[in-house]
PDB file of N, CA and C in Angstrom:
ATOM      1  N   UNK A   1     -67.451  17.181  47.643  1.00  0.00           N
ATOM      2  CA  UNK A   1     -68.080  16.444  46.568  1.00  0.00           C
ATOM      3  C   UNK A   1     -67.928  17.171  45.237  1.00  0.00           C
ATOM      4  N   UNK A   2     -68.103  18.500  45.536  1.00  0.00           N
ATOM      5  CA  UNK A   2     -67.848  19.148  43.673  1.00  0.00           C
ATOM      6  C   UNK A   2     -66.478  19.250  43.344  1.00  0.00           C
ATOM      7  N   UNK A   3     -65.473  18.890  44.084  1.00  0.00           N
ATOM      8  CA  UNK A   3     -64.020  19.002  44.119  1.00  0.00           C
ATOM      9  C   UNK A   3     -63.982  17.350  43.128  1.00  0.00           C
ATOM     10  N   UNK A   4     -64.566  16.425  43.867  1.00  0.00           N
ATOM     11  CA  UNK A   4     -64.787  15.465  42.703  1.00  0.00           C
ATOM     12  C   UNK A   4     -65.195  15.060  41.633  1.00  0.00           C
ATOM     13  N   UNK A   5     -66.783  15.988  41.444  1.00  0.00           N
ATOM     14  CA  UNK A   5     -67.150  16.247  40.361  1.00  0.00           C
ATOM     15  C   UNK A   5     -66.223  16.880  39.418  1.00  0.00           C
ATOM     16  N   UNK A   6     -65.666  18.086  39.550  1.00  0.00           N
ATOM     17  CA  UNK A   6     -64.821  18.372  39.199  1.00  0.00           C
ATOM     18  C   UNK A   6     -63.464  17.493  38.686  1.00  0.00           C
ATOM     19  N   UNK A   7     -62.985  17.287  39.129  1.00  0.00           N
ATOM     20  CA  UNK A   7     -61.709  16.001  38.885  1.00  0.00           C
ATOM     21  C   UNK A   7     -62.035  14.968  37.716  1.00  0.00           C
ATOM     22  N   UNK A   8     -63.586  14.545  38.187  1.00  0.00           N
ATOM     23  CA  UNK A   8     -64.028  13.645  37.068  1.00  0.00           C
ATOM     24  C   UNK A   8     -64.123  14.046  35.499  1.00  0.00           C
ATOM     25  N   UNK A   9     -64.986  15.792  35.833  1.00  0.00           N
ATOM     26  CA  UNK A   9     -65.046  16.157  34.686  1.00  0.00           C
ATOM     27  C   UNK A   9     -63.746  16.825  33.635  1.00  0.00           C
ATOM     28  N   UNK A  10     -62.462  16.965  34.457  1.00  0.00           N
ATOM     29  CA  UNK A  10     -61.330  17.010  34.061  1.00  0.00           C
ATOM     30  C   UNK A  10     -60.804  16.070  33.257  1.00  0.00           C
ATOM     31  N   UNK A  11     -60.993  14.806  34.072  1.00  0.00           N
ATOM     32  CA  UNK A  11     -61.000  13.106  33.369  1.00  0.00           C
ATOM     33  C   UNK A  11     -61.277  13.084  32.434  1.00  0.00           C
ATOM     34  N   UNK A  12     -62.711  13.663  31.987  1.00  0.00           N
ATOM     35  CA  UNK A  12     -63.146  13.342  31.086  1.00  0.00           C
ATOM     36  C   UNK A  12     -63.348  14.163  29.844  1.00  0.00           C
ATOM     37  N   UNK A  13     -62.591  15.463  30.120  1.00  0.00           N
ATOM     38  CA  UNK A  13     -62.088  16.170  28.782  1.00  0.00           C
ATOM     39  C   UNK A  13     -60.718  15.566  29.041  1.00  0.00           C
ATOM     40  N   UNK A  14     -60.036  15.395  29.756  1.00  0.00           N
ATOM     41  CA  UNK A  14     -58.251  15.295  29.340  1.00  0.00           C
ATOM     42  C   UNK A  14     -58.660  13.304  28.406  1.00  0.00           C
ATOM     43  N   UNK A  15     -59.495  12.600  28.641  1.00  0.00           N
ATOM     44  CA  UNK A  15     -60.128  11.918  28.065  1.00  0.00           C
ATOM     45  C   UNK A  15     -60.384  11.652  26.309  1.00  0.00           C
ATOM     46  N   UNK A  16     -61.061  12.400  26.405  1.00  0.00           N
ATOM     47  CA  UNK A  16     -61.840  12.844  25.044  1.00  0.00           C
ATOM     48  C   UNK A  16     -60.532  13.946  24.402  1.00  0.00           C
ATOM     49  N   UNK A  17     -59.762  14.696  24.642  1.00  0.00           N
ATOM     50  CA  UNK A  17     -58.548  15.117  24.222  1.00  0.00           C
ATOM     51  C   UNK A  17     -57.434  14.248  23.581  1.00  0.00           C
ATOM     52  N   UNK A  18     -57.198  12.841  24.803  1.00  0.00           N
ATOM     53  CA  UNK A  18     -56.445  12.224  23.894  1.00  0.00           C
ATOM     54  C   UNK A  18     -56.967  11.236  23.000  1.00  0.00           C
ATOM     55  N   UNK A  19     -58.472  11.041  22.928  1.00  0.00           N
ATOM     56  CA  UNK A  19     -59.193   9.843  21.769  1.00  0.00           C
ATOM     57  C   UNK A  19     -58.917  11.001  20.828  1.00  0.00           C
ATOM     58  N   UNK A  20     -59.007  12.568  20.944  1.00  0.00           N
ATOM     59  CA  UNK A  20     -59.423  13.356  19.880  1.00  0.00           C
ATOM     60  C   UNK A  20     -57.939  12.676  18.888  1.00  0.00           C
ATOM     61  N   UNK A  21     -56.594  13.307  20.307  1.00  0.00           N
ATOM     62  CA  UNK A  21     -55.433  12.917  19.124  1.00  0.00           C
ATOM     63  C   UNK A  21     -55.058  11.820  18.776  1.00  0.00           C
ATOM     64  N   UNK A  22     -55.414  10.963  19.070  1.00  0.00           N
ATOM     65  CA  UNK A  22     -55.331   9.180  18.990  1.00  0.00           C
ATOM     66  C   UNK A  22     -56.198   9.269  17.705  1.00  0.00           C
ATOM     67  N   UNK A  23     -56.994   9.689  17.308  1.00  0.00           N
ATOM     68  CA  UNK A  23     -57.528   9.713  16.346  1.00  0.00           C
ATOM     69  C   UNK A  23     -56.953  10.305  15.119  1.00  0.00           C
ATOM     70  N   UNK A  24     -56.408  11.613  15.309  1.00  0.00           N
ATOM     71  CA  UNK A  24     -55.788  12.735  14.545  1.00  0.00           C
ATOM     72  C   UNK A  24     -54.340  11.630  13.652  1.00  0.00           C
ATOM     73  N   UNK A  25     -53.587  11.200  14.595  1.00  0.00           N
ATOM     74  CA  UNK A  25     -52.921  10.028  14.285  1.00  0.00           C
ATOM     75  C   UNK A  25     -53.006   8.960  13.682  1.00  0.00           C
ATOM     76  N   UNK A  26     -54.367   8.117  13.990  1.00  0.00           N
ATOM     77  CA  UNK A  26     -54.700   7.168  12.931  1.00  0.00           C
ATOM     78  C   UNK A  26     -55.171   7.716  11.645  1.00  0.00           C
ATOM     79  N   UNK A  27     -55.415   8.904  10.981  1.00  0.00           N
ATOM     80  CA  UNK A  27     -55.850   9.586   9.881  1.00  0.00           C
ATOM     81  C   UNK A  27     -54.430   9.789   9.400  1.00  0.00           C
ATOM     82  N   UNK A  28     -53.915  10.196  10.336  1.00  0.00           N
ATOM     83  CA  UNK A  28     -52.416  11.103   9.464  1.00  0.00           C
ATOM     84  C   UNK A  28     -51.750   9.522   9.135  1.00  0.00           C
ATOM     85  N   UNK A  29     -51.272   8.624   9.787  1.00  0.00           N
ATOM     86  CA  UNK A  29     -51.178   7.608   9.814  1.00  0.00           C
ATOM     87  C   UNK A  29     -51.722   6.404   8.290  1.00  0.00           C
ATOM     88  N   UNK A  30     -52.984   6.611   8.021  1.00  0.00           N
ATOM     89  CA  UNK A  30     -53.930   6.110   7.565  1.00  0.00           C
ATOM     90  C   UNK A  30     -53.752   6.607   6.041  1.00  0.00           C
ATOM     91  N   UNK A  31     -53.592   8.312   6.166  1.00  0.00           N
ATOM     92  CA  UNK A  31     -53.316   9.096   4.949  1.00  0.00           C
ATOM     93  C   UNK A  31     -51.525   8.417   4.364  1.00  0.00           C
ATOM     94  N   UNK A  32     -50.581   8.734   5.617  1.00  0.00           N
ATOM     95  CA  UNK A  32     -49.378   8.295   5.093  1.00  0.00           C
ATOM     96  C   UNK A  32     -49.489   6.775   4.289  1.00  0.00           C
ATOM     97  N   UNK A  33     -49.861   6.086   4.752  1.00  0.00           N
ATOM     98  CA  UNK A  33     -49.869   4.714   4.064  1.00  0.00           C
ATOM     99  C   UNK A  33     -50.332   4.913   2.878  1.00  0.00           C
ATOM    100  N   UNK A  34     -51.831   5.338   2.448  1.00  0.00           N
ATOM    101  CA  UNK A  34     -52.360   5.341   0.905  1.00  0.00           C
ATOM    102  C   UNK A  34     -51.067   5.990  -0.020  1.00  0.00           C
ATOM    103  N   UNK A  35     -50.254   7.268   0.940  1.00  0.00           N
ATOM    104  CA  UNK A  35     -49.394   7.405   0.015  1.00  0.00           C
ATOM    105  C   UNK A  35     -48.275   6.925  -0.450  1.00  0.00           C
ATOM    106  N   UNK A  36     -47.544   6.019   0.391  1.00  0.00           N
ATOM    107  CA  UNK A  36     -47.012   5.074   0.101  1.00  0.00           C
ATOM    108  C   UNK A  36     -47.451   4.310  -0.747  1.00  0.00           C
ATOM    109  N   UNK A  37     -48.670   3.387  -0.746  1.00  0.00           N
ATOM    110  CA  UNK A  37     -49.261   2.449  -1.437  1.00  0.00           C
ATOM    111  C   UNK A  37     -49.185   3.325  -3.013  1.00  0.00           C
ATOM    112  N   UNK A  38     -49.860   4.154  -3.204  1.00  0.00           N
ATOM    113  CA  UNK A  38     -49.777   5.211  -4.131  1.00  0.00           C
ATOM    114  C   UNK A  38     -48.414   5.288  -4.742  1.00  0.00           C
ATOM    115  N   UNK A  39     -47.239   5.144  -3.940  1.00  0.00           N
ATOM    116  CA  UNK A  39     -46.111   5.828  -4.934  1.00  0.00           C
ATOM    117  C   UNK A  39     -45.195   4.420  -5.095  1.00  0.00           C
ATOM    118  N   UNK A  40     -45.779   3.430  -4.194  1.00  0.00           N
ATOM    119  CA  UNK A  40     -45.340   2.059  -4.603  1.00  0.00           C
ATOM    120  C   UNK A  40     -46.078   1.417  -6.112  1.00  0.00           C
ATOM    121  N   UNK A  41     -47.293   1.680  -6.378  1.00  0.00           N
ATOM    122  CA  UNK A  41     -48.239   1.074  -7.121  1.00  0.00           C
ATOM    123  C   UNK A  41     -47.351   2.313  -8.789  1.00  0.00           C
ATOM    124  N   UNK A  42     -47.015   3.442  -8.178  1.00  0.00           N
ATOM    125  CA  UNK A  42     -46.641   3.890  -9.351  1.00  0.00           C
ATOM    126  C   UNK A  42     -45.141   3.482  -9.917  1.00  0.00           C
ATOM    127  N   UNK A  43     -44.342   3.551  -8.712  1.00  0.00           N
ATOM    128  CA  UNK A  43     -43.123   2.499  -8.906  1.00  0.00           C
ATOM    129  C   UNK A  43     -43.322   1.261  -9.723  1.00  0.00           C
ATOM    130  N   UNK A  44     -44.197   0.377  -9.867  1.00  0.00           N
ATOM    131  CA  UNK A  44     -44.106  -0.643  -9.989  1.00  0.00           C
ATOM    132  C   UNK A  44     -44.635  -0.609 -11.419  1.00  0.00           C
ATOM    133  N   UNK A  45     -45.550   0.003 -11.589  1.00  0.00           N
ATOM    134  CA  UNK A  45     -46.291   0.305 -12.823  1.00  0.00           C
ATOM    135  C   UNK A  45     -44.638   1.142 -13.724  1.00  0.00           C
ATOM    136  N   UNK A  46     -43.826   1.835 -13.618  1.00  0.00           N
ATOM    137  CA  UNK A  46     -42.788   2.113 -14.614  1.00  0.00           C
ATOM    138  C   UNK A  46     -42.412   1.340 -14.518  1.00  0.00           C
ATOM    139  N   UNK A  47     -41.445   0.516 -13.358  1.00  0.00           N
ATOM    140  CA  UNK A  47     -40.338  -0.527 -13.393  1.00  0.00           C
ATOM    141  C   UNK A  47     -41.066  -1.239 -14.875  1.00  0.00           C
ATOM    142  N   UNK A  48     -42.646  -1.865 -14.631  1.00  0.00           N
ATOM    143  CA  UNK A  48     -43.191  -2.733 -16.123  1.00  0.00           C
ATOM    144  C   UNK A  48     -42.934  -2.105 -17.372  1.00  0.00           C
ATOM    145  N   UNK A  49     -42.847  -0.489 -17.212  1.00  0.00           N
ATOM    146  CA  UNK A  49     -42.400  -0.009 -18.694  1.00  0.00           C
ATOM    147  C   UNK A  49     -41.557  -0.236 -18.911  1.00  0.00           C
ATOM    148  N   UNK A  50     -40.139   0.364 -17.792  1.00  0.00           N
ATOM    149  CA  UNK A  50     -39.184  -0.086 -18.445  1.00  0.00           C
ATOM    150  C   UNK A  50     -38.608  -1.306 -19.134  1.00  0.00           C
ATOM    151  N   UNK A  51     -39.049  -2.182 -18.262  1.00  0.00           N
ATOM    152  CA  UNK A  51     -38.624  -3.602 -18.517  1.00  0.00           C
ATOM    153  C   UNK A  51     -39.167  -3.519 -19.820  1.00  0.00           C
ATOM    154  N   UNK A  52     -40.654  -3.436 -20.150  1.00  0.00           N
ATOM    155  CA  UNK A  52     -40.894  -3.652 -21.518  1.00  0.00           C
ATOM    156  C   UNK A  52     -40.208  -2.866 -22.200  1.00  0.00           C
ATOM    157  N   UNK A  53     -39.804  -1.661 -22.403  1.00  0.00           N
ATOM    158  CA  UNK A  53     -38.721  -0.144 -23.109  1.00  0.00           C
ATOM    159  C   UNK A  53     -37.233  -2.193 -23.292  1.00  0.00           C
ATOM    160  N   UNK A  54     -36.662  -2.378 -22.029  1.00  0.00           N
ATOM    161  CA  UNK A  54     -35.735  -3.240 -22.296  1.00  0.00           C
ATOM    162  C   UNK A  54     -35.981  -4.252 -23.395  1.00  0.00           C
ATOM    163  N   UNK A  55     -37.173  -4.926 -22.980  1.00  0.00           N
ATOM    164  CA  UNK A  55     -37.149  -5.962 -24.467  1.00  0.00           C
ATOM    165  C   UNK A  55     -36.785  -5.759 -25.254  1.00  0.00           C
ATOM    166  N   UNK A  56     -37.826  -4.468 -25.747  1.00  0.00           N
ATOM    167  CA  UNK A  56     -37.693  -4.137 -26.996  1.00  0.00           C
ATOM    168  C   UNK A  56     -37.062  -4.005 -27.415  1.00  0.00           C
ATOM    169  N   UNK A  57     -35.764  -2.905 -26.809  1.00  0.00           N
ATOM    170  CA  UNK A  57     -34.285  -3.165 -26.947  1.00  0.00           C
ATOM    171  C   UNK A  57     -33.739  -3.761 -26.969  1.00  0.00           C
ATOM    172  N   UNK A  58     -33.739  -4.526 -26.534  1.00  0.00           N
ATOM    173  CA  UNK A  58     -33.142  -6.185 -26.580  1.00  0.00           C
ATOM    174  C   UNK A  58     -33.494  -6.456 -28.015  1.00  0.00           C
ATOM    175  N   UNK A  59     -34.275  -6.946 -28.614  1.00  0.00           N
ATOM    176  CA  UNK A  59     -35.009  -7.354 -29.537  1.00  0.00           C
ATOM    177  C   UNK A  59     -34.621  -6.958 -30.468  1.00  0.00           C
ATOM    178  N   UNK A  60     -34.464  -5.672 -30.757  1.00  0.00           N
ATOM    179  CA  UNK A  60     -34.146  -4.582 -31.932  1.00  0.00           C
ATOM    180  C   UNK A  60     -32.863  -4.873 -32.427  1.00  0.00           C
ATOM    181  N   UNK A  61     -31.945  -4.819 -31.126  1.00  0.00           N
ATOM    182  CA  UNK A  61     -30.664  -5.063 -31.148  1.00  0.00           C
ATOM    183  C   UNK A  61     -30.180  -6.609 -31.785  1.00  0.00           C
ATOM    184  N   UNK A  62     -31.143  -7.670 -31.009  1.00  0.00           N
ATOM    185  CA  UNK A  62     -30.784  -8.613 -31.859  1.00  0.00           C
ATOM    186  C   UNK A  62     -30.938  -8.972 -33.242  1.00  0.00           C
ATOM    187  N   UNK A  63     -32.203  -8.542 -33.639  1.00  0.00           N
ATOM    188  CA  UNK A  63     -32.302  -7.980 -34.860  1.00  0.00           C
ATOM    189  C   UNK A  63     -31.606  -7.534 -36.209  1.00  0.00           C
ATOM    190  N   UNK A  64     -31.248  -6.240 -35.337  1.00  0.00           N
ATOM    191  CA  UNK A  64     -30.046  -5.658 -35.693  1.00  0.00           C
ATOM    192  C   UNK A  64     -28.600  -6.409 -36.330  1.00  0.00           C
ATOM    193  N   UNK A  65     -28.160  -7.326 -35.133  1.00  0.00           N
ATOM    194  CA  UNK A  65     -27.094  -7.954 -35.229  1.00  0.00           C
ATOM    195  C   UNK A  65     -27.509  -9.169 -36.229  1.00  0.00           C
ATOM    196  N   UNK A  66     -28.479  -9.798 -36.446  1.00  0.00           N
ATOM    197  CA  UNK A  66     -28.579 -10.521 -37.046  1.00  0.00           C
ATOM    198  C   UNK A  66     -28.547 -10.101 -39.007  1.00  0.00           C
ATOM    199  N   UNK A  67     -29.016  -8.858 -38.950  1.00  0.00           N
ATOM    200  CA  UNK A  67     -28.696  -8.375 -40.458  1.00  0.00           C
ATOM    201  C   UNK A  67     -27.523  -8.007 -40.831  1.00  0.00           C
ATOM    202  N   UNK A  68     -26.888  -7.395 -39.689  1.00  0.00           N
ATOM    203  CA  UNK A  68     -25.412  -7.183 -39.666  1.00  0.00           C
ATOM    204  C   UNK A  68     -24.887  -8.544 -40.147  1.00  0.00           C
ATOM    205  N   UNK A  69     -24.837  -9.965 -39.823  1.00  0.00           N
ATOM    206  CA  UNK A  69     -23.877 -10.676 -39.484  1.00  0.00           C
ATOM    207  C   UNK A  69     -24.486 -11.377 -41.097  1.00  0.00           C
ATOM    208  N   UNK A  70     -25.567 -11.170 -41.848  1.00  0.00           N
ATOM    209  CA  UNK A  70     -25.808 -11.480 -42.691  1.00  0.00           C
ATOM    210  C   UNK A  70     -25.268 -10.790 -43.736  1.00  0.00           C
ATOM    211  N   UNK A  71     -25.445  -9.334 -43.712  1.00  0.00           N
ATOM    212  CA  UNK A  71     -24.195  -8.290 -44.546  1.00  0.00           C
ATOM    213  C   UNK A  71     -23.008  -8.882 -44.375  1.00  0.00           C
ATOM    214  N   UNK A  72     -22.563  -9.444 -43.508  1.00  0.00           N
ATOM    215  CA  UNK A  72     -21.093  -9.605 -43.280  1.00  0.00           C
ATOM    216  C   UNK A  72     -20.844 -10.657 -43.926  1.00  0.00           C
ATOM    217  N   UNK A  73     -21.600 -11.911 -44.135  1.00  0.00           N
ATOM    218  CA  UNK A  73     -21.662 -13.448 -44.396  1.00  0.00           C
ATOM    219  C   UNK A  73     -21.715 -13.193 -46.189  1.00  0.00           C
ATOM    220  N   UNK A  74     -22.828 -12.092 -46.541  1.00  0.00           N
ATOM    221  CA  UNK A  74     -22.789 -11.762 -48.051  1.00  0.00           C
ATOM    222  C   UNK A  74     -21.766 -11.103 -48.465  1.00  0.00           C
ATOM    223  N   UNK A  75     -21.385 -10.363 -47.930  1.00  0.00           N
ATOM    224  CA  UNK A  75     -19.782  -9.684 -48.040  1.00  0.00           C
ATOM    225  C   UNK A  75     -18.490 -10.532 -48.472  1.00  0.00           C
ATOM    226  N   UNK A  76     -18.497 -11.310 -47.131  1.00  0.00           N
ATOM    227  CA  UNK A  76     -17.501 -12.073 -47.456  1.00  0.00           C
ATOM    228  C   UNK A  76     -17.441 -13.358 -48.319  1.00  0.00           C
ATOM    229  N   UNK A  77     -18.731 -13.574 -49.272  1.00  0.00           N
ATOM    230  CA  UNK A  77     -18.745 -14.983 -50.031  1.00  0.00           C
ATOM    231  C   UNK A  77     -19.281 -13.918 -51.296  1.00  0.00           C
ATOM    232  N   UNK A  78     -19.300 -12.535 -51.463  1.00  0.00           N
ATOM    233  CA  UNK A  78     -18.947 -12.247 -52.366  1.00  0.00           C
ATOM    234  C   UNK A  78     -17.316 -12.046 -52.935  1.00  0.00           C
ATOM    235  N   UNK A  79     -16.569 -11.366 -51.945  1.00  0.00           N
ATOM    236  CA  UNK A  79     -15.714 -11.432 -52.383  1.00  0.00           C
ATOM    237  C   UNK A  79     -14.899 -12.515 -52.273  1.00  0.00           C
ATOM    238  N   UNK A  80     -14.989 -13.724 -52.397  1.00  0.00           N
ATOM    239  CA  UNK A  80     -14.528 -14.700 -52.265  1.00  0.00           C
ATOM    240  C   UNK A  80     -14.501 -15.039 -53.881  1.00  0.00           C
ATOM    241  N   UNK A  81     -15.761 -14.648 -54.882  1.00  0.00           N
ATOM    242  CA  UNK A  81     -16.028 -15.296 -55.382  1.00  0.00           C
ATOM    243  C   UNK A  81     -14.978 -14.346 -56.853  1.00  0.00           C
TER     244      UNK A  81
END
């Protein structure tokens, strides 16, 4: 009978050993994800800068070209004249 007692109480640390690491796992597990989420949420947050950094560039540039093509338009109907 204590040969069984025994056995049981083996059970029941080799038991409680693997909830311990079943547990240890869902934390490490649990931790990996926030950091993901974390370096996705920061990904996503530049990609919006850049894109906005692009407009602007965009913008500037057209800008740009548009005074250009007006220098060019006064240019050439000055010396025309």
């Amino acid at each position: 009978m204590s040969n069984l007692k025994h056995m049981e109480q083996l059970e029941k640390s080799r038991n409680a050993q693997l909830m311990d690491d079943a547990k240890k796992r869902e934390d490490n597990l649990n931790q990996s994800s926030q950091q993901i989420k974390d370096s996705l949420r920061q990904k996503e947050e530049r990609i919006e800068e850049l894109e906005e950094a692009l407009r602007e560039s965009v913008q500037i540039t057209a800008e740009r070209e548009v005074v250009l093509a007006q220098e060019e338009h006064s240019r050439t109907h000055s010396e025309k004249q």
